[in-house]
N, C-alpha and C. Protein backbone atom coordinates (compact mmCIF):
# COMPACT_ATOMS: atom_id res chain seq x y z
N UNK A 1 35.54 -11.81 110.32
CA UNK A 1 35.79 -10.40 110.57
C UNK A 1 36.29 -9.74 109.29
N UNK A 2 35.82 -8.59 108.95
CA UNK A 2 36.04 -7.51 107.92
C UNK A 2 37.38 -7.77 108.06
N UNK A 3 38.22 -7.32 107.17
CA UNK A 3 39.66 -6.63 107.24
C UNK A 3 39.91 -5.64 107.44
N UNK A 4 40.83 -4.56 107.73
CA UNK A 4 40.96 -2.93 108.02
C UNK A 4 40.44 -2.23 106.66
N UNK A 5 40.96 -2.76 105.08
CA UNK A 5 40.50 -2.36 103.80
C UNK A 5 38.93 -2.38 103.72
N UNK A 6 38.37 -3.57 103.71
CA UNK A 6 37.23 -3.60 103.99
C UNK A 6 36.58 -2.54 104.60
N UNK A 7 36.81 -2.58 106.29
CA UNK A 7 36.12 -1.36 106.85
C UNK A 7 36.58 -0.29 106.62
N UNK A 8 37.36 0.28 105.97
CA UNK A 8 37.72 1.55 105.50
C UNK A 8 37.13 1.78 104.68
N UNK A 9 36.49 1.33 103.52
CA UNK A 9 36.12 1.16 102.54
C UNK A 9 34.25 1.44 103.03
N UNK A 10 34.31 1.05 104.07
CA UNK A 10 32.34 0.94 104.58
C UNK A 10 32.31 2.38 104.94
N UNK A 11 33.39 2.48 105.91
CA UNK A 11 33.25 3.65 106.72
C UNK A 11 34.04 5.09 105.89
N UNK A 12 33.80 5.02 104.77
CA UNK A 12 34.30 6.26 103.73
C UNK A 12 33.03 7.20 103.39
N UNK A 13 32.26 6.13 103.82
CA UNK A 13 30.37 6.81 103.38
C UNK A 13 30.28 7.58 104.37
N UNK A 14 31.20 7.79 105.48
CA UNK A 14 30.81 8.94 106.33
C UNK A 14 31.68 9.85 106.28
N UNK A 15 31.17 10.89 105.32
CA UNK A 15 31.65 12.16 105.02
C UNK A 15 32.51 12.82 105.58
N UNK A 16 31.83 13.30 106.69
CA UNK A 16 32.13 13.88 107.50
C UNK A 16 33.03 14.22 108.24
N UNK A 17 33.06 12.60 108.70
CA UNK A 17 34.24 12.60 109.24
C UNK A 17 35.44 11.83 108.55
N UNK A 18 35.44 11.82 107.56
CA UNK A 18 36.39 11.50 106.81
C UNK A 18 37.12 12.21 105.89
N UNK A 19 35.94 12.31 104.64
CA UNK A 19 36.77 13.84 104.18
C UNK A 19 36.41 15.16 103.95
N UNK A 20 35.79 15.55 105.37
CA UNK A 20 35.69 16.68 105.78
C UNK A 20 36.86 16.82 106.81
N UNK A 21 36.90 15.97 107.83
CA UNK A 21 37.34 16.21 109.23
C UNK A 21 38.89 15.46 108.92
N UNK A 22 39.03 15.02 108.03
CA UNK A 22 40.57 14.22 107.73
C UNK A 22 40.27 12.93 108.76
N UNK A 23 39.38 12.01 108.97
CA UNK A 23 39.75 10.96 110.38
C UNK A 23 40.31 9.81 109.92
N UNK A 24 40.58 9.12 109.79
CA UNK A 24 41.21 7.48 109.54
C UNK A 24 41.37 6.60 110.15
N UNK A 25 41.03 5.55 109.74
CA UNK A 25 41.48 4.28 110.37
C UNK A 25 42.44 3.47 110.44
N UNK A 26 43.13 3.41 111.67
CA UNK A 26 44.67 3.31 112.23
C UNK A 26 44.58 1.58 112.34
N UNK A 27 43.66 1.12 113.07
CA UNK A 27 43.44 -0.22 113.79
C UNK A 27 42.10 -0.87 113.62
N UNK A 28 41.87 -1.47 113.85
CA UNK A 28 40.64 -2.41 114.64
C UNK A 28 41.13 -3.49 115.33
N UNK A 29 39.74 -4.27 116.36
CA UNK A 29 40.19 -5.23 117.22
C UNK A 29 38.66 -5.46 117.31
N UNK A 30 38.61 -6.41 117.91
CA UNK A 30 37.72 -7.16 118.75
C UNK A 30 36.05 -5.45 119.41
N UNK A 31 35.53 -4.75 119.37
CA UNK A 31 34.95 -3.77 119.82
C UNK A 31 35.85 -2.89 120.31
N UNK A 32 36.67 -2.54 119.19
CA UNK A 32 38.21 -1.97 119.47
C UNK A 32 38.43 -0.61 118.07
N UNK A 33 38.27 0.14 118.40
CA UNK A 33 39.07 1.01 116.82
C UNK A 33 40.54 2.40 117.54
N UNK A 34 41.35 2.18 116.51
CA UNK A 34 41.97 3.13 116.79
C UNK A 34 41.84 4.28 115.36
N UNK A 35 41.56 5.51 115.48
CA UNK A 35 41.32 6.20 114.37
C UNK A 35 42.20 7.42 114.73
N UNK A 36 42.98 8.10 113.60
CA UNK A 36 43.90 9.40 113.49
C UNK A 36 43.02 10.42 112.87
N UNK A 37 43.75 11.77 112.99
CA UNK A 37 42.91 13.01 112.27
C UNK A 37 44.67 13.82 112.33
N UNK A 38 44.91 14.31 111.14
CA UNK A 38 46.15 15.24 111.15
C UNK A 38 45.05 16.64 111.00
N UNK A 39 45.82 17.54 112.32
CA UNK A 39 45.27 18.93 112.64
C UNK A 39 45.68 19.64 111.46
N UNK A 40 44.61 20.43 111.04
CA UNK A 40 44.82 21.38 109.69
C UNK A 40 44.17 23.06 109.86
N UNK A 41 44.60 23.67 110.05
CA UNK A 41 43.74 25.06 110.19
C UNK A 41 42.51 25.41 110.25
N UNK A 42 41.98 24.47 109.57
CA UNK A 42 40.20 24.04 109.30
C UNK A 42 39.82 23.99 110.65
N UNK A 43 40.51 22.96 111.51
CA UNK A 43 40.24 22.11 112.92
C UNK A 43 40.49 22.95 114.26
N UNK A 44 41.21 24.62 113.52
CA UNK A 44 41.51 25.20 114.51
C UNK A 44 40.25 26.31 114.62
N UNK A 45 40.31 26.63 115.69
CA UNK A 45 39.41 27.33 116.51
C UNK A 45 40.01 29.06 116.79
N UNK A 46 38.98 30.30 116.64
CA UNK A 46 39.70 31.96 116.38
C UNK A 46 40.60 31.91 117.78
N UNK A 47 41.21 30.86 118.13
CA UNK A 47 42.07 31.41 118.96
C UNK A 47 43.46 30.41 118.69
N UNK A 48 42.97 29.53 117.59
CA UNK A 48 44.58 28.62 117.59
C UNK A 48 44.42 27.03 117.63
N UNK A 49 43.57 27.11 118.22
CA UNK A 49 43.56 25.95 119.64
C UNK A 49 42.37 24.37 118.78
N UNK A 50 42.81 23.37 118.49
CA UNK A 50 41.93 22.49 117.86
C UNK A 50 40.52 22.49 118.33
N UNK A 51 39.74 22.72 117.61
CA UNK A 51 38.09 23.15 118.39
C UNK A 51 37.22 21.68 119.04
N UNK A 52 37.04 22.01 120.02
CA UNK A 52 36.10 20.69 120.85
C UNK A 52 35.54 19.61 119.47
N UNK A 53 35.07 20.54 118.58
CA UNK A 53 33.79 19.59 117.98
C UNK A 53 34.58 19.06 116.80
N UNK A 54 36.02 19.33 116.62
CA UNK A 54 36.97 18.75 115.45
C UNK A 54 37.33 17.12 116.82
N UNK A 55 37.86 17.74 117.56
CA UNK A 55 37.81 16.61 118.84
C UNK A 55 36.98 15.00 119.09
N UNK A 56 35.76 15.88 119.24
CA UNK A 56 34.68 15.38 119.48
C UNK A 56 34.21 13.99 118.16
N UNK A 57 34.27 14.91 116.77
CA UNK A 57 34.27 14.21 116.02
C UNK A 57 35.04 13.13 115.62
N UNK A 58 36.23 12.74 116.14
CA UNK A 58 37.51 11.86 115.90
C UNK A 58 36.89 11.17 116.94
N UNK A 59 36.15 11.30 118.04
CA UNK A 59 36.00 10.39 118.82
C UNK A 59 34.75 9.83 118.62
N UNK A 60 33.77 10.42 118.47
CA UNK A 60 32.52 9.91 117.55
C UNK A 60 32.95 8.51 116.43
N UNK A 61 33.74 9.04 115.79
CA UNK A 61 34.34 7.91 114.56
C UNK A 61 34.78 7.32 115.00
N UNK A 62 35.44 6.84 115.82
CA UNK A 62 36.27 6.28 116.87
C UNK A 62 35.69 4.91 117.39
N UNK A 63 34.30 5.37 117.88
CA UNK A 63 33.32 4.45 118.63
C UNK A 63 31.76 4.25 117.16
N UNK A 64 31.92 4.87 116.81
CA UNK A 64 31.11 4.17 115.34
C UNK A 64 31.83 2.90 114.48
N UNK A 65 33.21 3.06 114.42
CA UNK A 65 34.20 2.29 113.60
C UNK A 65 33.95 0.44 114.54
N UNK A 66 34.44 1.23 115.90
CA UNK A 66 34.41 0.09 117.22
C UNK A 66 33.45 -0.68 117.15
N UNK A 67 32.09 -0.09 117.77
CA UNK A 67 31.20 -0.74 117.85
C UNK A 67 30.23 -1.02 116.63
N UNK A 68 30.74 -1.22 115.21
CA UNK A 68 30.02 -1.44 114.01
C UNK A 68 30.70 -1.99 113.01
N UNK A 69 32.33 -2.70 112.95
CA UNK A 69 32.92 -2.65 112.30
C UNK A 69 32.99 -4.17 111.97
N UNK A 70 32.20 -4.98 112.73
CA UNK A 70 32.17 -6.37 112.48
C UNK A 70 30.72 -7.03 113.04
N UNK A 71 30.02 -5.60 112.92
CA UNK A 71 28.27 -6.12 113.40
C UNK A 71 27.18 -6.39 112.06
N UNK A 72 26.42 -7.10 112.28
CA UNK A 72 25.49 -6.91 111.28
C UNK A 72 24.66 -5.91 111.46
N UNK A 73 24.37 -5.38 112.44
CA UNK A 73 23.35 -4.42 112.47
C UNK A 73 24.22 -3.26 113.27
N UNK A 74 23.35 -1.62 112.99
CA UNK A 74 24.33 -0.63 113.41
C UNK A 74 23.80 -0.29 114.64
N UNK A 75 25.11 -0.09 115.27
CA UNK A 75 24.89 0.45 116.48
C UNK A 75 25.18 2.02 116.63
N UNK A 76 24.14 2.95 117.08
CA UNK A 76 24.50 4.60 116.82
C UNK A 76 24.60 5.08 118.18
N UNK A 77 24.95 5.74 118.24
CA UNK A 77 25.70 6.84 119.37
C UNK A 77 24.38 7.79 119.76
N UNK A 78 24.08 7.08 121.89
CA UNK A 78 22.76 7.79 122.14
C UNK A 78 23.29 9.22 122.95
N UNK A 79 24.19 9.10 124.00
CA UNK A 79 24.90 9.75 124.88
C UNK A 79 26.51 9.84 124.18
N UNK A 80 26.69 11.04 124.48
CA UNK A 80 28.26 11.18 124.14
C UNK A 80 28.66 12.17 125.84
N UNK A 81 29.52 11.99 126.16
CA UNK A 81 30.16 13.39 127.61
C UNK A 81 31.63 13.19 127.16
N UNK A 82 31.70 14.27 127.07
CA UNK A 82 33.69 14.96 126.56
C UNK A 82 33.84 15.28 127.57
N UNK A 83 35.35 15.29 128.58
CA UNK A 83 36.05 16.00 129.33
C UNK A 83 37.19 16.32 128.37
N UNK A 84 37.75 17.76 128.35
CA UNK A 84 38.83 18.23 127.72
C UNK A 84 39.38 18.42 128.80
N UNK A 85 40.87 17.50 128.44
CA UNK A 85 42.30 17.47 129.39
C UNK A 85 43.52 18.76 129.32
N UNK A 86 43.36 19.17 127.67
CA UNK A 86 44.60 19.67 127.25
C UNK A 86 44.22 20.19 126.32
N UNK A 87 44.84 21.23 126.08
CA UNK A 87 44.99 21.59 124.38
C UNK A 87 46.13 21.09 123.93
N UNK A 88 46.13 20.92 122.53
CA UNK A 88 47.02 20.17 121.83
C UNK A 88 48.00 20.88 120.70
N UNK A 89 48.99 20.86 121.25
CA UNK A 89 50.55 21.34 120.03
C UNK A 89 50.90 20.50 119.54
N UNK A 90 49.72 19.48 119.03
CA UNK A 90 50.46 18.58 118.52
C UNK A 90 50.04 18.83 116.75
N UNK A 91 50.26 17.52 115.50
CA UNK A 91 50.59 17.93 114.40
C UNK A 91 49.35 16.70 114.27
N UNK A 92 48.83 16.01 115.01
CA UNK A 92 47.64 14.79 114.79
C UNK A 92 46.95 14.17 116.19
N UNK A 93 46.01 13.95 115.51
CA UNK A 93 44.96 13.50 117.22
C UNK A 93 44.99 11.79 116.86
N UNK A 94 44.86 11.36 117.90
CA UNK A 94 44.58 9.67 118.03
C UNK A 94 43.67 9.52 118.68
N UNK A 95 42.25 8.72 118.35
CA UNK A 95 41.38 8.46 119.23
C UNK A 95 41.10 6.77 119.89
N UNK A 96 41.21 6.46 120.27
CA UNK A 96 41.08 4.78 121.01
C UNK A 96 39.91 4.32 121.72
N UNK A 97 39.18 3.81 120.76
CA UNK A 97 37.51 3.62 121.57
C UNK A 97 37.91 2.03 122.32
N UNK A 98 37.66 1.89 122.92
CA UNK A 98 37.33 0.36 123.79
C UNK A 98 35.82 0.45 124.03
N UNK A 99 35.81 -0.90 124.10
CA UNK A 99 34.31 -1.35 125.06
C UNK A 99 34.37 -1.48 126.40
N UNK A 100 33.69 -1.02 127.37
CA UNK A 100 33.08 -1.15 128.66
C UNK A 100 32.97 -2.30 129.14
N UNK A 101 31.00 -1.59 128.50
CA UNK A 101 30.58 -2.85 128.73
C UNK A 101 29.04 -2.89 127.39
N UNK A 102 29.16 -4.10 127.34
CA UNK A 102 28.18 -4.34 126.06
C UNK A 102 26.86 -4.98 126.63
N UNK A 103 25.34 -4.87 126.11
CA UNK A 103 24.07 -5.50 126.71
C UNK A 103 23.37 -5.98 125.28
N UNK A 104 22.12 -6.19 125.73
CA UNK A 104 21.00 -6.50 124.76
C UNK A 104 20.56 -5.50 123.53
N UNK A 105 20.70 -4.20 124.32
CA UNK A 105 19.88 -3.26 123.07
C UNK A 105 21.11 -1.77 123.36
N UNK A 106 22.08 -2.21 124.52
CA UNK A 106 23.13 -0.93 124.02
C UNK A 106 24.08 -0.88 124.98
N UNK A 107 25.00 -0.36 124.63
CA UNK A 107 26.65 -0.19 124.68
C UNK A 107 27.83 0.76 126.08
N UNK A 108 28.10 0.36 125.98
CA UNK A 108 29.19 1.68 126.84
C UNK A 108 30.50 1.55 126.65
N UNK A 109 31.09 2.92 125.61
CA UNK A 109 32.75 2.94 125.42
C UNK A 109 33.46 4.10 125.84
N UNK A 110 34.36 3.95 126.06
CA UNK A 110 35.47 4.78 126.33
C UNK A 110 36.15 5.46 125.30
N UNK A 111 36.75 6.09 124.64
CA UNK A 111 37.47 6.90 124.14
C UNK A 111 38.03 7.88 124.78
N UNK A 112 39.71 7.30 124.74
CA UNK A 112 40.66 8.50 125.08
C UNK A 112 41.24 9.13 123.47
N UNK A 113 41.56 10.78 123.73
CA UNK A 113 42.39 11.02 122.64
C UNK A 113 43.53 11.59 122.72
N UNK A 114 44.46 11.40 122.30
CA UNK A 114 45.63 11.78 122.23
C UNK A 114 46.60 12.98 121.35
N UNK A 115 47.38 12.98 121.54
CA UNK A 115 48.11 13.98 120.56
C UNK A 115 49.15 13.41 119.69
N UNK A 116 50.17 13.21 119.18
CA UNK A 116 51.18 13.13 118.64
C UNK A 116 52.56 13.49 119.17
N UNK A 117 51.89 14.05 119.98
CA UNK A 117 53.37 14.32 121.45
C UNK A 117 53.32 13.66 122.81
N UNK A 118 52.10 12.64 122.46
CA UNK A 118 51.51 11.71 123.62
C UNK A 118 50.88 12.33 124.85
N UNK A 119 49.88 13.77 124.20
CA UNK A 119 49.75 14.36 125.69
C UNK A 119 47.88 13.96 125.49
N UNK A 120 47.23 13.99 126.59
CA UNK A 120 46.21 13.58 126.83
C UNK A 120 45.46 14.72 126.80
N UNK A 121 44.42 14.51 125.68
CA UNK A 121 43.64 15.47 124.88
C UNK A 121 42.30 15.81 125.44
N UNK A 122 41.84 14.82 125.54
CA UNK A 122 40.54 14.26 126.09
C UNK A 122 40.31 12.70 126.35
N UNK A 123 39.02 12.72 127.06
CA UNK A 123 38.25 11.36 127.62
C UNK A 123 36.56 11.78 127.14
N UNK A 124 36.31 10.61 126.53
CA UNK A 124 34.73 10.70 125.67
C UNK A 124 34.23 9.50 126.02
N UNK A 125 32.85 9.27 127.04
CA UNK A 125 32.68 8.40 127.16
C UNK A 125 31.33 8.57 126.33
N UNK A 126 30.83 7.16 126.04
CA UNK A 126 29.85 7.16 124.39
C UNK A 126 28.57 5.90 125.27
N UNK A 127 27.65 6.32 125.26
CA UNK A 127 26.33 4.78 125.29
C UNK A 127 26.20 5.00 123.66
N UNK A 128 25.64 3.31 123.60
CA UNK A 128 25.45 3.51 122.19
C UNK A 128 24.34 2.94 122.15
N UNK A 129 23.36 2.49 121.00
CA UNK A 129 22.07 2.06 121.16
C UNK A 129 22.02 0.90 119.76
N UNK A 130 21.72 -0.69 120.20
CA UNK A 130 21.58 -1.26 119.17
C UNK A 130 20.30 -0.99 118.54
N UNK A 131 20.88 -1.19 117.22
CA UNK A 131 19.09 -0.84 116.61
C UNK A 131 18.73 -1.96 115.55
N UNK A 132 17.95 -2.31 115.03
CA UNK A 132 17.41 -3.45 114.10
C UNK A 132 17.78 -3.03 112.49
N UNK A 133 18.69 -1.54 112.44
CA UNK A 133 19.09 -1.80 110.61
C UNK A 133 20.42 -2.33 110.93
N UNK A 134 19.52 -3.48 109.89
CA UNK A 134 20.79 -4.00 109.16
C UNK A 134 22.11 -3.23 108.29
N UNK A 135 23.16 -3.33 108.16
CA UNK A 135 24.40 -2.94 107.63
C UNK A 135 24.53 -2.94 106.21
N UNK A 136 24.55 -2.60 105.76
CA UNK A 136 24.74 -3.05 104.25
C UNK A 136 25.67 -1.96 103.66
N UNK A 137 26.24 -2.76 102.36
CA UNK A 137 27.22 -1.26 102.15
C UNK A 137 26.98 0.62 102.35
N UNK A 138 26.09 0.66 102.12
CA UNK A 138 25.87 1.91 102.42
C UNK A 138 24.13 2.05 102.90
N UNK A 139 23.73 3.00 104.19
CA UNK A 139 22.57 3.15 104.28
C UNK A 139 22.37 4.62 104.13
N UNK A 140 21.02 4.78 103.58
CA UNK A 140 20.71 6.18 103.46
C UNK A 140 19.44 6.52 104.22
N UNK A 141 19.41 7.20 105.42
CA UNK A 141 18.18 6.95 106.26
C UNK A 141 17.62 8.36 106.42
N UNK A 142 18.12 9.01 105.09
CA UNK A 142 17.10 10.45 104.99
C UNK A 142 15.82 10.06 104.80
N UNK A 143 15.23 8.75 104.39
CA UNK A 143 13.79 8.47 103.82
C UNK A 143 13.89 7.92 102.33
């Protein structure tokens, strides 16, 4: 198994959500990630309020980190469904992907997210889809 450096280090190639969206990697486990995002004005939405898709994205990373962080081949995200619980006064989001349940060619995780005041943010449940590329430090699958 990778180390947390290691996969931090893989998973930096995703922009996006890293240093665009601020996300990080808190943990790993077994088809396990725990990933943070500290809320920044960027993440807020014209009314205040952290926007679904700043959300959404911490939990995306969440279950990319999980289910890819000790695979040889990547597993990508086919279905995503958000329920929003709460809005959040908090100062950082926590996202916690677990595994379900795992098959032949694809996935089912959970992601809850949290706040920093421990209030319950959302629930993201994720299918994921194994696919035949291989992992390698970085893939570029524009062509």
């Amino acid at each position: 198994m990778d180390t947390i450096e290691e996969v931090r280090a893989r998973f930096a190639h995703d922009r996006y959500a890293t240093a665009l969206s601020g996300a990080f990697i808190e943990e790993i486990g077994e088809n396990y990630a725990r990933c943070s995002m500290k809320v920044t004005d960027d993440h807020r939405n014209a009314y205040g309020a952290v926007m679904g898709g700043a959300i959404y994205t911490l939990a995306d990373f969440a279950f990319a980190v999980a289910s890819n962080h000790s695979q040889e081949f990547v597993t990508v995200s086919v279905v995503g469904q958000v329920s929003f619980m709460s809005i959040s006064k908090g100062s950082a989001l926590y996202a916690e992907a677990k595994l379900v349940k795992d098959g032949k060619s694809n996935c089912f995780y959970d992601v809850t997210v949290t706040d920093d005041l421990g209030k319950l943010i959302s629930v993201v449940s994720i299918n994921g889809a194994h696919t035949q590329i291989k992992f390698v430090n970085h893939i570029d699958l524009r062509g």
